[in-house]
PDB file of N, CA and C in Angstrom:
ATOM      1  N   UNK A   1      13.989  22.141   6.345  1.00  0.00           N
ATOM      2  CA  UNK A   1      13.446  23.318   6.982  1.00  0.00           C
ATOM      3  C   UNK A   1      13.677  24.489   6.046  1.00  0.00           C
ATOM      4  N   UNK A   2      12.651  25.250   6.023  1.00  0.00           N
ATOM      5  CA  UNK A   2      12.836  26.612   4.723  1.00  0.00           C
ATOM      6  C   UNK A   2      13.774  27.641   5.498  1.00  0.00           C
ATOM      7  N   UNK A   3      13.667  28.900   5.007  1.00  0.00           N
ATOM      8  CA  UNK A   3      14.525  29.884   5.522  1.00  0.00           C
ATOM      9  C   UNK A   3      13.692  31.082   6.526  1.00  0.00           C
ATOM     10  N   UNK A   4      12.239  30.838   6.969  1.00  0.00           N
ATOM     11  CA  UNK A   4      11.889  31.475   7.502  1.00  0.00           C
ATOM     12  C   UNK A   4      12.004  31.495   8.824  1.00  0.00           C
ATOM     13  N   UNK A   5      12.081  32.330   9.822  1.00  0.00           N
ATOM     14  CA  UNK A   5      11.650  31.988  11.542  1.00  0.00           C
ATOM     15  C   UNK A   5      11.317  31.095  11.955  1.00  0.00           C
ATOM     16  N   UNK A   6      10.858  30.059  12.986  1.00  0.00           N
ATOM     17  CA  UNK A   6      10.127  28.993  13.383  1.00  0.00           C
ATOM     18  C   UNK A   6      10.701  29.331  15.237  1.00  0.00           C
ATOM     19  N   UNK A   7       9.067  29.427  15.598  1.00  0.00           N
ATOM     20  CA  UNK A   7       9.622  29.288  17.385  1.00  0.00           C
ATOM     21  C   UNK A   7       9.118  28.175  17.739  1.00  0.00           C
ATOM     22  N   UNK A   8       9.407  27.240  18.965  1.00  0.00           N
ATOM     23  CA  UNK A   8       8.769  26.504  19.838  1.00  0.00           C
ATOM     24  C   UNK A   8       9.496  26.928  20.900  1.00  0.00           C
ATOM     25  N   UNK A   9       8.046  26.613  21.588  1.00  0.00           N
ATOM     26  CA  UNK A   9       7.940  26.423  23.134  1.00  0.00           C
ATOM     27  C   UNK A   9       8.271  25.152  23.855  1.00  0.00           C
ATOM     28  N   UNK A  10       9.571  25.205  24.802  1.00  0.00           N
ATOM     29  CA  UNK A  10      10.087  24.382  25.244  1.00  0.00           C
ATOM     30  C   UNK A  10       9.161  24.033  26.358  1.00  0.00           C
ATOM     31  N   UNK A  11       8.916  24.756  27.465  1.00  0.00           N
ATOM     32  CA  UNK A  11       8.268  24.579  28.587  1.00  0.00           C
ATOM     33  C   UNK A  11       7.043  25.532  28.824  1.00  0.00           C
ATOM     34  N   UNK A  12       5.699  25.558  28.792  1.00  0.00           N
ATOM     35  CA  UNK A  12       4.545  25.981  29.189  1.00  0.00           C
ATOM     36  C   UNK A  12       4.627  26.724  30.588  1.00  0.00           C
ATOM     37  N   UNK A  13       5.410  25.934  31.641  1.00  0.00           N
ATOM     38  CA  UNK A  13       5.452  26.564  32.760  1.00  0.00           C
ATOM     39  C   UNK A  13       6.566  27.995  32.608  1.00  0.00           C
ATOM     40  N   UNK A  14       7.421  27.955  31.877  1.00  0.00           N
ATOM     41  CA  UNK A  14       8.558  29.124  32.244  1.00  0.00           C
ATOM     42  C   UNK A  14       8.513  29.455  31.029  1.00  0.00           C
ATOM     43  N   UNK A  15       7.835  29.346  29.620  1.00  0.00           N
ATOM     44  CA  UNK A  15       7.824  29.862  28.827  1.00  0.00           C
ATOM     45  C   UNK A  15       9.115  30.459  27.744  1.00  0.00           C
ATOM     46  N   UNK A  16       9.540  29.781  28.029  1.00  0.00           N
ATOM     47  CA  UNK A  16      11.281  29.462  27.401  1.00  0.00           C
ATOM     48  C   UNK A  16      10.571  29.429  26.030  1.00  0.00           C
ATOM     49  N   UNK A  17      11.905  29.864  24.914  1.00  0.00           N
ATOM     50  CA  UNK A  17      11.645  29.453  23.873  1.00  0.00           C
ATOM     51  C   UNK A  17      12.772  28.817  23.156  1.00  0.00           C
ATOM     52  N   UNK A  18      12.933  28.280  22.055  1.00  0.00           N
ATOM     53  CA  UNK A  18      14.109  28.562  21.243  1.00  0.00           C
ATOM     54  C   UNK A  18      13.774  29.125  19.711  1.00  0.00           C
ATOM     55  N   UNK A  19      14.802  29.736  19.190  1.00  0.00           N
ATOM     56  CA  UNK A  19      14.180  30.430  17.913  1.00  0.00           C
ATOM     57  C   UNK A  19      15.551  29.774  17.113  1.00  0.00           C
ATOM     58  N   UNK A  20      14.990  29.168  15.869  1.00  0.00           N
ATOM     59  CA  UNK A  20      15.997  28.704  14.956  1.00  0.00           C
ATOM     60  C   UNK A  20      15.465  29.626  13.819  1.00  0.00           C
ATOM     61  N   UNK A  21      16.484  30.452  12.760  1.00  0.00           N
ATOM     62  CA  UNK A  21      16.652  31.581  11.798  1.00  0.00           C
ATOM     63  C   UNK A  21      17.267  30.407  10.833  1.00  0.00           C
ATOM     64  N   UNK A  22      17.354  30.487   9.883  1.00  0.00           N
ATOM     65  CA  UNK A  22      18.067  30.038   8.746  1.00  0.00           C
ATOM     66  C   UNK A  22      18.057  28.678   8.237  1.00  0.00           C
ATOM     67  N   UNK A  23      19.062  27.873   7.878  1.00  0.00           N
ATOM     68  CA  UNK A  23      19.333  26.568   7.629  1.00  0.00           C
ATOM     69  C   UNK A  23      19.587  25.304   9.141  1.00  0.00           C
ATOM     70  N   UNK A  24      18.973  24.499   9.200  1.00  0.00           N
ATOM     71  CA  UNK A  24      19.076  23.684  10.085  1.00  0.00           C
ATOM     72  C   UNK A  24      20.804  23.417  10.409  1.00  0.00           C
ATOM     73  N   UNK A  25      20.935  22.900  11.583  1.00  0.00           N
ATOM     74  CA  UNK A  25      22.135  22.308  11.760  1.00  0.00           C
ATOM     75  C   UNK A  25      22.621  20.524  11.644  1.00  0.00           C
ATOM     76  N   UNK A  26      20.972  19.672  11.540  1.00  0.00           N
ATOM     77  CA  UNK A  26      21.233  18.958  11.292  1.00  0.00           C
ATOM     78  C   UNK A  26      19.892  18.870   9.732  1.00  0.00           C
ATOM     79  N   UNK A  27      20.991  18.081   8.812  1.00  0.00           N
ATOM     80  CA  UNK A  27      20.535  17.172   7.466  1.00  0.00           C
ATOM     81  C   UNK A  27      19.558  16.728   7.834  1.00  0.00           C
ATOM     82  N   UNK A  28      18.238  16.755   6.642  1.00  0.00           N
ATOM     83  CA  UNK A  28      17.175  15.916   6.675  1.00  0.00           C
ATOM     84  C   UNK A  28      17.453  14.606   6.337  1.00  0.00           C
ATOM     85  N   UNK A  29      16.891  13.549   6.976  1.00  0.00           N
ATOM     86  CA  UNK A  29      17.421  12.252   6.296  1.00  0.00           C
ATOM     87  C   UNK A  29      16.340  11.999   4.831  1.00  0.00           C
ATOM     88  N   UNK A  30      17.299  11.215   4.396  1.00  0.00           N
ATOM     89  CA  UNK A  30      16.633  11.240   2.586  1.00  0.00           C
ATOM     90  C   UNK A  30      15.153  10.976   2.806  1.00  0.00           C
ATOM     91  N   UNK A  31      14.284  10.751   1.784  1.00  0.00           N
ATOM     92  CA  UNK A  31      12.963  10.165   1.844  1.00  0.00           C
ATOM     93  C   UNK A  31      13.058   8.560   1.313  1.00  0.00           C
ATOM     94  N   UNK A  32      12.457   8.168   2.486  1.00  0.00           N
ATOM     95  CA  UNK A  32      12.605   6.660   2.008  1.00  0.00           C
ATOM     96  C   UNK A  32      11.283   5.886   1.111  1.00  0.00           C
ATOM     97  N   UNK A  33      11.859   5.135   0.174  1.00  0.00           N
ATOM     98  CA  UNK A  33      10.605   4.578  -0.495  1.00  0.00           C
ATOM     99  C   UNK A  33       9.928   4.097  -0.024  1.00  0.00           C
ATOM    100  N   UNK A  34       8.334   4.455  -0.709  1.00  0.00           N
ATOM    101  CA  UNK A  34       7.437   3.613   0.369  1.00  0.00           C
ATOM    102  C   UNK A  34       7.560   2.087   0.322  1.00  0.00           C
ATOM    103  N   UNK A  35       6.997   0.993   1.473  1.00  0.00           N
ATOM    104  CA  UNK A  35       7.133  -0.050   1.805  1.00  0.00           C
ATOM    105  C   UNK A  35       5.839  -0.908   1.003  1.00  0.00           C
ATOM    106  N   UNK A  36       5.949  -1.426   0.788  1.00  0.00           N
ATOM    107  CA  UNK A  36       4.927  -2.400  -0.705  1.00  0.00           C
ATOM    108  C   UNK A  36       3.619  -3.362   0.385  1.00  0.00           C
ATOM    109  N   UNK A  37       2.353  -3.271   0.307  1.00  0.00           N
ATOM    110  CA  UNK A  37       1.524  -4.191   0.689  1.00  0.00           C
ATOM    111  C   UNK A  37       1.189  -4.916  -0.384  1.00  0.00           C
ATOM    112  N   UNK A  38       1.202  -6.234  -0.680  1.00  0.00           N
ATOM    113  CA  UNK A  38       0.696  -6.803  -1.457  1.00  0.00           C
ATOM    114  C   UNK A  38      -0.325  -7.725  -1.089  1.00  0.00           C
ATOM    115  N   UNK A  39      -1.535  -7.058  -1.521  1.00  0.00           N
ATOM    116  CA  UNK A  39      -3.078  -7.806  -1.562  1.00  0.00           C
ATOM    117  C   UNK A  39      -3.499  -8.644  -2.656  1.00  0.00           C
ATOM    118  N   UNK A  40      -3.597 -10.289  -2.030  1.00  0.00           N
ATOM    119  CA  UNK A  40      -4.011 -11.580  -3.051  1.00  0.00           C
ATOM    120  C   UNK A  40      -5.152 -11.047  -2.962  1.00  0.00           C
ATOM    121  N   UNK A  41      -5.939 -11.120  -4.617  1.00  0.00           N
ATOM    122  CA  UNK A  41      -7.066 -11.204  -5.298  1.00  0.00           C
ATOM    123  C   UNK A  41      -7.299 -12.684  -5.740  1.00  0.00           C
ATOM    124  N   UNK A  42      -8.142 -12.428  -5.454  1.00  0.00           N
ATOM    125  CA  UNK A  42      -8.368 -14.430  -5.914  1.00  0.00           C
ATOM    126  C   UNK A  42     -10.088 -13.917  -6.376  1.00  0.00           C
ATOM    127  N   UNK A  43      -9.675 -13.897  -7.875  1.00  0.00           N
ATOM    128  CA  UNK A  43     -11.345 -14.059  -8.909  1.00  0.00           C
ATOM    129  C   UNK A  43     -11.223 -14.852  -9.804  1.00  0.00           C
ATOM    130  N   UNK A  44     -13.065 -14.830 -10.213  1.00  0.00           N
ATOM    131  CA  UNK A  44     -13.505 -15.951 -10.809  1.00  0.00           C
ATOM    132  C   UNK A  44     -13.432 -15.263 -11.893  1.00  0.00           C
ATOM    133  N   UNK A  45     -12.133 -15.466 -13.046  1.00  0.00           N
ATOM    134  CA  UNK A  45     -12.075 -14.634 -14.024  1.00  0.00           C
ATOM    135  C   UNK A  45     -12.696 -15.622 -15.415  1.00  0.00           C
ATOM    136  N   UNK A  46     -12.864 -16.739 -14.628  1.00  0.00           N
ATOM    137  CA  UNK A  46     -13.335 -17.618 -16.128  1.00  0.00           C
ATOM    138  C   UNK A  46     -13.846 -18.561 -15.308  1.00  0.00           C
ATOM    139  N   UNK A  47     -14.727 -19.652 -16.210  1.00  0.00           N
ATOM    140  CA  UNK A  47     -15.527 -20.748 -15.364  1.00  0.00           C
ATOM    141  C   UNK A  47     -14.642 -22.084 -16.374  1.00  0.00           C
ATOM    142  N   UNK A  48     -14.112 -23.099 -15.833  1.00  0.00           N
ATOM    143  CA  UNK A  48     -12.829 -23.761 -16.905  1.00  0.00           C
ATOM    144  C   UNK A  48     -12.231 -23.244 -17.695  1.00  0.00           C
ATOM    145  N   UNK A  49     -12.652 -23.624 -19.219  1.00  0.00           N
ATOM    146  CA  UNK A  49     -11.823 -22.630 -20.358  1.00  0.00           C
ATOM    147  C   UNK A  49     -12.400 -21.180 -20.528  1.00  0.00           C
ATOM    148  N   UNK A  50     -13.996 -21.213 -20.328  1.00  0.00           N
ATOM    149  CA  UNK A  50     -14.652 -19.794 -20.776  1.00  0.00           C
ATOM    150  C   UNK A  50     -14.398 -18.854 -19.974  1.00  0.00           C
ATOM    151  N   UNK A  51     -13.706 -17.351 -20.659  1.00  0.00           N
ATOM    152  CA  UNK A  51     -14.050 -15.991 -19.979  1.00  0.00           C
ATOM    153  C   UNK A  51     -15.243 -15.922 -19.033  1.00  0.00           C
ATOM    154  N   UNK A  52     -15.418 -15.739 -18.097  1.00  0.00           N
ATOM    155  CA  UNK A  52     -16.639 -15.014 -17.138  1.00  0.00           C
ATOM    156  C   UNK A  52     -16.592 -13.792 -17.431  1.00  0.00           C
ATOM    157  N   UNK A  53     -17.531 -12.851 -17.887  1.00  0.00           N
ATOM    158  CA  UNK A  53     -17.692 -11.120 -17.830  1.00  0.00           C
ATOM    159  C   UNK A  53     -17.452 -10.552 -16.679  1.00  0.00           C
ATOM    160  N   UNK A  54     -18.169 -10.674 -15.664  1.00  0.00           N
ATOM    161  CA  UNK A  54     -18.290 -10.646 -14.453  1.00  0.00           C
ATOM    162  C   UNK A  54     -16.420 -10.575 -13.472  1.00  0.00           C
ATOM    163  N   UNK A  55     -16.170 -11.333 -14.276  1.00  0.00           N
ATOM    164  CA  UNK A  55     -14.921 -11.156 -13.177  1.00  0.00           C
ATOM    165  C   UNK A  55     -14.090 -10.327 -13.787  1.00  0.00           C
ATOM    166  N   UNK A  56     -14.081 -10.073 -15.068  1.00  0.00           N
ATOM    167  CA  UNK A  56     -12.654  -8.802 -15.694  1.00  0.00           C
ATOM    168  C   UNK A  56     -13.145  -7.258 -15.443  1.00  0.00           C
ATOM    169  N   UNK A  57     -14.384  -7.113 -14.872  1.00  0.00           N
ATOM    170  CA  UNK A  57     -14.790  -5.742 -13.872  1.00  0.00           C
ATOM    171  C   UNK A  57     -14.764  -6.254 -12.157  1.00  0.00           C
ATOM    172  N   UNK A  58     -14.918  -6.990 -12.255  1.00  0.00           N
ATOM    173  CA  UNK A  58     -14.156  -7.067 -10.769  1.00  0.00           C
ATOM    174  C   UNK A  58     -12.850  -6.927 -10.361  1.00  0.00           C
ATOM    175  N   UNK A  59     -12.213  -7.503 -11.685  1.00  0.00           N
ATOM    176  CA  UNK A  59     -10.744  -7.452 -11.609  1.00  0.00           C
ATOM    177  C   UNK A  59     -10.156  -5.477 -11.810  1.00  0.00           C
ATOM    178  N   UNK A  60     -11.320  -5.154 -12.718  1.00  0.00           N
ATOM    179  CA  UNK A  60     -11.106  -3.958 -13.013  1.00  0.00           C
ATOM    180  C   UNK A  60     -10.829  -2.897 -11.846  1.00  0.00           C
ATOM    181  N   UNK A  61     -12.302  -2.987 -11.127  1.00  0.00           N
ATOM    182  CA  UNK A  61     -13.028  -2.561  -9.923  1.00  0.00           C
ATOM    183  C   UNK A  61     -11.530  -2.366  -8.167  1.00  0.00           C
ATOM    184  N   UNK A  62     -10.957  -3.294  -8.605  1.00  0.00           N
ATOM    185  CA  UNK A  62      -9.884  -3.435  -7.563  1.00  0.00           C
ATOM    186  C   UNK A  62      -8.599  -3.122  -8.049  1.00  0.00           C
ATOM    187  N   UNK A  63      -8.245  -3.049  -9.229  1.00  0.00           N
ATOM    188  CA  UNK A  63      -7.175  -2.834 -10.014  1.00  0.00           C
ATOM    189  C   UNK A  63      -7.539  -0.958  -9.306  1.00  0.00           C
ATOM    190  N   UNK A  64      -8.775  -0.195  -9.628  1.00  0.00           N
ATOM    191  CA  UNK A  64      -9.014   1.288  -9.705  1.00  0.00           C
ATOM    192  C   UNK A  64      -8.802   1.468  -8.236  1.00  0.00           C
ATOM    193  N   UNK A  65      -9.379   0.557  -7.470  1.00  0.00           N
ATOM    194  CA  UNK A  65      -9.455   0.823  -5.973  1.00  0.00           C
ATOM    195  C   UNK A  65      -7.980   0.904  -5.714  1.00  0.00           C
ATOM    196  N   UNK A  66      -7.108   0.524  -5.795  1.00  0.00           N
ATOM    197  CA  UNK A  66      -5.607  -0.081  -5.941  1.00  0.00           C
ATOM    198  C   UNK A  66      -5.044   1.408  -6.452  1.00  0.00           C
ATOM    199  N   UNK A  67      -5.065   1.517  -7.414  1.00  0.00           N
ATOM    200  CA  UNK A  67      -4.540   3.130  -7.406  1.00  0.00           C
ATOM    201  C   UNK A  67      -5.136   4.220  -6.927  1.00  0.00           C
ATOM    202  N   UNK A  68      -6.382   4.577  -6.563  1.00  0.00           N
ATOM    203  CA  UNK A  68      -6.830   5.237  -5.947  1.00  0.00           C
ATOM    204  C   UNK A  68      -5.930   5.699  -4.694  1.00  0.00           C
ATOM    205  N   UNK A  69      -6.220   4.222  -3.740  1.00  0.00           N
ATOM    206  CA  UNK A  69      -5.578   4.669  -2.751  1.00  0.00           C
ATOM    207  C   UNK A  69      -3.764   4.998  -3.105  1.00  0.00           C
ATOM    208  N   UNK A  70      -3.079   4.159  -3.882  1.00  0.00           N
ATOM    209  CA  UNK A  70      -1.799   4.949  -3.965  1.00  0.00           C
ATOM    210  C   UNK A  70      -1.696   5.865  -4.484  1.00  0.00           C
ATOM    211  N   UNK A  71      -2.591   6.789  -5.472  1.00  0.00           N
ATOM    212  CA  UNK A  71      -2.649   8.554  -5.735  1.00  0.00           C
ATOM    213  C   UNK A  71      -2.441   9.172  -4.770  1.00  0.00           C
ATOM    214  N   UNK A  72      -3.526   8.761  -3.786  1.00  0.00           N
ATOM    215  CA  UNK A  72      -4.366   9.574  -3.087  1.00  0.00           C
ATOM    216  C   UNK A  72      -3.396   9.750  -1.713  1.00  0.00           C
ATOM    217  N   UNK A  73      -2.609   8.703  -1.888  1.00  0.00           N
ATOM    218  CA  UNK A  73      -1.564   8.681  -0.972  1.00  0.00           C
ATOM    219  C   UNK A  73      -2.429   8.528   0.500  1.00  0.00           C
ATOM    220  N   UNK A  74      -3.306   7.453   0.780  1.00  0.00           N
ATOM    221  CA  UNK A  74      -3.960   7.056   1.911  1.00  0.00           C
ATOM    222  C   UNK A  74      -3.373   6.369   2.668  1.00  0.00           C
ATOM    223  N   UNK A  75      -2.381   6.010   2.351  1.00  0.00           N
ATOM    224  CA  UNK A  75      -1.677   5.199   3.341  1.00  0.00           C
ATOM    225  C   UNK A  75      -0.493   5.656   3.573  1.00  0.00           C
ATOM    226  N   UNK A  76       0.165   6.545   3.543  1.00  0.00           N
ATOM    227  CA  UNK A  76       1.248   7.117   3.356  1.00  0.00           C
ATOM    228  C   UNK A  76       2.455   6.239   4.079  1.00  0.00           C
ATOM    229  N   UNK A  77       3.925   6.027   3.386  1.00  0.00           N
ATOM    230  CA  UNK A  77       5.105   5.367   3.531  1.00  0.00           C
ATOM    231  C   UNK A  77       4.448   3.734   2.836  1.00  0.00           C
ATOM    232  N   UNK A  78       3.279   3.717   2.353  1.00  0.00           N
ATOM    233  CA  UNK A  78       3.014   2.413   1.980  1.00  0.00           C
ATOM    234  C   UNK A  78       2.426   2.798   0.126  1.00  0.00           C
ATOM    235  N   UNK A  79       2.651   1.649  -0.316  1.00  0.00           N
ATOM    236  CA  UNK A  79       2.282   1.543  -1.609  1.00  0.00           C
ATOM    237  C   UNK A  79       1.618   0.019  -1.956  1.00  0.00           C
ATOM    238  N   UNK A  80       0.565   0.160  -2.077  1.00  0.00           N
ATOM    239  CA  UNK A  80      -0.418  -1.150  -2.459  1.00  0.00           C
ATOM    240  C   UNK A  80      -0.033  -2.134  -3.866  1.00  0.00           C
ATOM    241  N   UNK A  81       0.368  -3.169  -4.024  1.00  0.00           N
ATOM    242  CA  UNK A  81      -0.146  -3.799  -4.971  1.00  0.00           C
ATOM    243  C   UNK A  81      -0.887  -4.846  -5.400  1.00  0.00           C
ATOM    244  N   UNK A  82      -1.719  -5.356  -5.857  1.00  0.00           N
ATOM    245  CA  UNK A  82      -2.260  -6.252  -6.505  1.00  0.00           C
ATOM    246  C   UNK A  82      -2.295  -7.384  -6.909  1.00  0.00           C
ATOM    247  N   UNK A  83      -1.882  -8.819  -6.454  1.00  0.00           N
ATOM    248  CA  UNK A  83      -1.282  -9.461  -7.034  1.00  0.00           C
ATOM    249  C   UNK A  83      -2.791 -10.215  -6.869  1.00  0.00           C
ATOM    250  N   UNK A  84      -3.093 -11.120  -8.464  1.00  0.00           N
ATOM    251  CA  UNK A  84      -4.168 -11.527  -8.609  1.00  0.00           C
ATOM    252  C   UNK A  84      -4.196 -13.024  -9.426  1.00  0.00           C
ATOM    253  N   UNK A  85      -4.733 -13.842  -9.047  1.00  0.00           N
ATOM    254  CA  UNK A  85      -5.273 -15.747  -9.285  1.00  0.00           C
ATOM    255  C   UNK A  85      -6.749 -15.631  -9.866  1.00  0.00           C
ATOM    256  N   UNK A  86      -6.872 -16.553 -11.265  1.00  0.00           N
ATOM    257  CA  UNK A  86      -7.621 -16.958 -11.401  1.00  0.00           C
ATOM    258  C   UNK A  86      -8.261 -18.401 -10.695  1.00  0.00           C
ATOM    259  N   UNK A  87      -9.610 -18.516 -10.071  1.00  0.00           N
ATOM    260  CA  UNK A  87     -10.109 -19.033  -9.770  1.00  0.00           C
ATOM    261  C   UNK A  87     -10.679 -20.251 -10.104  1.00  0.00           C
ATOM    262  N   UNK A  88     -11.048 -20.025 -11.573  1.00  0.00           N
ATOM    263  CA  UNK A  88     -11.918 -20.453 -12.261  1.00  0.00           C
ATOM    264  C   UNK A  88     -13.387 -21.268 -11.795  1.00  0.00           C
ATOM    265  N   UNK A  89     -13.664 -20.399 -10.919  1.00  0.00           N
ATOM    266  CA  UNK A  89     -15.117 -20.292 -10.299  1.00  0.00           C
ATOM    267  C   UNK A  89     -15.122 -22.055  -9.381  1.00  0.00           C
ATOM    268  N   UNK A  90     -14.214 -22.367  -8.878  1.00  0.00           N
ATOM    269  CA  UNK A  90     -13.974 -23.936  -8.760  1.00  0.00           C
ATOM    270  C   UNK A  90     -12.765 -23.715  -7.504  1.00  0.00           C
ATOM    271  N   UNK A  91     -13.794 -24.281  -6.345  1.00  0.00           N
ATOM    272  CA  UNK A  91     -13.441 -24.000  -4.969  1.00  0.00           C
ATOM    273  C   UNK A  91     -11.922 -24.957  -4.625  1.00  0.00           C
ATOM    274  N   UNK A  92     -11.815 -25.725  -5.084  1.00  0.00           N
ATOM    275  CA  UNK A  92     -10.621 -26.628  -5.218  1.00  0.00           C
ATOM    276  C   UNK A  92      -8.843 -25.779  -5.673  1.00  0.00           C
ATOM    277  N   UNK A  93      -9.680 -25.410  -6.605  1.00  0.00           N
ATOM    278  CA  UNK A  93      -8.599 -24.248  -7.596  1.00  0.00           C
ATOM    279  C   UNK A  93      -8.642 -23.038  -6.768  1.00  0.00           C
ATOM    280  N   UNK A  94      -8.957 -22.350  -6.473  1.00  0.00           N
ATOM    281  CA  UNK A  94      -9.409 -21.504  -5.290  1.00  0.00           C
ATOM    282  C   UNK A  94      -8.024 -21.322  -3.782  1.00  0.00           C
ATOM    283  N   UNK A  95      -8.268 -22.436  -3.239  1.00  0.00           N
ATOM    284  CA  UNK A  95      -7.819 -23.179  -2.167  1.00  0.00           C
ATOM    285  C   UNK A  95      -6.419 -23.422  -2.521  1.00  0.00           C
ATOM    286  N   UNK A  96      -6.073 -23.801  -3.442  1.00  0.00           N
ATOM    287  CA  UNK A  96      -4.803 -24.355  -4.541  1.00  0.00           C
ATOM    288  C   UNK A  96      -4.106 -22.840  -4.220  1.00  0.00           C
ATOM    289  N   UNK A  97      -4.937 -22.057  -4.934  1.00  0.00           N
ATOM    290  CA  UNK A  97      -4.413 -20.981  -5.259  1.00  0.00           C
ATOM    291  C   UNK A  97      -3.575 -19.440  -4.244  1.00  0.00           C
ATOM    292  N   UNK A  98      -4.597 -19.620  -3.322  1.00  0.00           N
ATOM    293  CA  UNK A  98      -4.490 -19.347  -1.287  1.00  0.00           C
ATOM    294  C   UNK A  98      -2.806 -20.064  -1.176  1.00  0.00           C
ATOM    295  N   UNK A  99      -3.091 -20.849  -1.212  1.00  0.00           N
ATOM    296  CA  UNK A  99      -2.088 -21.788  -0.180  1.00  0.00           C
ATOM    297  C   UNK A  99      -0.652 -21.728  -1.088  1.00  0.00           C
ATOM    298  N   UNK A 100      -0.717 -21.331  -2.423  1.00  0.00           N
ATOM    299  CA  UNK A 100       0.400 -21.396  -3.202  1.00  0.00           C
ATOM    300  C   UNK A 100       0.835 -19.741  -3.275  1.00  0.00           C
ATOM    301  N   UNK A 101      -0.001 -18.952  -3.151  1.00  0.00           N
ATOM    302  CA  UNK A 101       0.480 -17.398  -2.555  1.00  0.00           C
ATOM    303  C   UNK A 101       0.752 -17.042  -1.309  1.00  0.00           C
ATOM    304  N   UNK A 102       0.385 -17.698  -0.586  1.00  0.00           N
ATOM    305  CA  UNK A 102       0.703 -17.802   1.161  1.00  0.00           C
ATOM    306  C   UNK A 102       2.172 -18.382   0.997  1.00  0.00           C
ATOM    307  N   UNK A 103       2.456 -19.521   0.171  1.00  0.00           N
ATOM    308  CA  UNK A 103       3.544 -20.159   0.924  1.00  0.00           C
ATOM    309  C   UNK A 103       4.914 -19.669   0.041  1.00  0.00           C
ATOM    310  N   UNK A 104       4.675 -19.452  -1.285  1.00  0.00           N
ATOM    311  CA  UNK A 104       5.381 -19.001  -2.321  1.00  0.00           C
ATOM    312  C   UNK A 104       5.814 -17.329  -1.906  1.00  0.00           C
ATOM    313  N   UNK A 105       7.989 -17.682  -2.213  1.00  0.00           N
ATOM    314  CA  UNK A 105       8.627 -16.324  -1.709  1.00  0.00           C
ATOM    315  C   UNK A 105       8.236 -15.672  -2.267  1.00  0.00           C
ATOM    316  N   UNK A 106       8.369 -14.367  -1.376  1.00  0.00           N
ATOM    317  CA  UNK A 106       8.393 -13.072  -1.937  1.00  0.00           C
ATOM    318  C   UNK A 106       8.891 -11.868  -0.908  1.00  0.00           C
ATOM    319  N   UNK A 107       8.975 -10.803  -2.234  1.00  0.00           N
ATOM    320  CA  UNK A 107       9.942 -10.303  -0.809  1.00  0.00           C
ATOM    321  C   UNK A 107       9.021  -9.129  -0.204  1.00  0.00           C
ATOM    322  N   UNK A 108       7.986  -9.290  -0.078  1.00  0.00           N
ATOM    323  CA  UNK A 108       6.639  -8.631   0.453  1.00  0.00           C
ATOM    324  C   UNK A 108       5.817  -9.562   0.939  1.00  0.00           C
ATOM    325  N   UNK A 109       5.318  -9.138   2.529  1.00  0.00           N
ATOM    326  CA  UNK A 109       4.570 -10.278   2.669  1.00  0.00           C
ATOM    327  C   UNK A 109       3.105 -10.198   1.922  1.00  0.00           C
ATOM    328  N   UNK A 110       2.040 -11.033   1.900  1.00  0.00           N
ATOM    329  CA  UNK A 110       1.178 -10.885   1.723  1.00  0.00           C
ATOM    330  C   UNK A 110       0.067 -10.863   2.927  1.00  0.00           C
ATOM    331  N   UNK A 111      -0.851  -9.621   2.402  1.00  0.00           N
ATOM    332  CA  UNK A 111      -1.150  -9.149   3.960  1.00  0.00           C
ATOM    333  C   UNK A 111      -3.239  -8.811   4.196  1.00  0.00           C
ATOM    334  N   UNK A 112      -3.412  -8.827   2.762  1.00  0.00           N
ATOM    335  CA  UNK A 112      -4.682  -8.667   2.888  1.00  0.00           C
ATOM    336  C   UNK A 112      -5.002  -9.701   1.588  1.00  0.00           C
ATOM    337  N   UNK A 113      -6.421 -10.073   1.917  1.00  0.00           N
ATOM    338  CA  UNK A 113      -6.974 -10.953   0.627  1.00  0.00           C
ATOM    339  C   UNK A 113      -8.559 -10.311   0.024  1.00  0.00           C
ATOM    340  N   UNK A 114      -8.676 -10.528  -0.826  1.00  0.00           N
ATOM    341  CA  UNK A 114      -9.853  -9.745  -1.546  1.00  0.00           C
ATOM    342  C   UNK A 114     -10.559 -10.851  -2.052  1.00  0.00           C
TER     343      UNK A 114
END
């Protein structure tokens, strides 16, 4: 709380107030770090051995979306990250890949998929 005046109104009906002047009487509690979402990306960053183009701007595309919102502070007490599987355009590998980020610890759950 700064050092200026601040009134509230306790009751509407009797119009009571209280007026606090100066330094609070009770401590702000610290600021706590924000709490981590971590969103599986699962792209087709290559088709077997070959690079795909296509998927390292997709990868890009969500990497920007990804900080955006933690600049922008849109979610506030939360902080987004990214955690991302190649695919390799091969629904098998795919599926593999789901089920081994779902089940594999961490100390964030995983909470959205892209």
């Amino acid at each position: 709380m700064n050092s200026c005046m601040e009134e509230r109104r306790c009751c509407p009906q009797c119009h009571s107030s209280i007026v606090k002047g100066g330094s609070s009487d009770k401590a702000e509690p610290p600021p706590q770090s924000p709490r981590t979402i971590s969103i599986l990306g699962l792209f087709e960053l290559s088709v077997g051995a070959r690079p795909r183009p296509d998927g390292r701007s997709e990868l890009a595309a969500a990497r920007l979306a990804v900080s955006h919102v933690n600049r922008r502070n849109l979610l506030p007490g939360y902080a987004l990250t990214l955690v991302t599987n190649d695919t390799k355009c091969d629904p098998g590998v795919g599926v593999d890949r789901l089920i081994h980020a779902l089940y594999a610890p961490r100390a964030a759950r995983m909470l959205m998929l892209l």
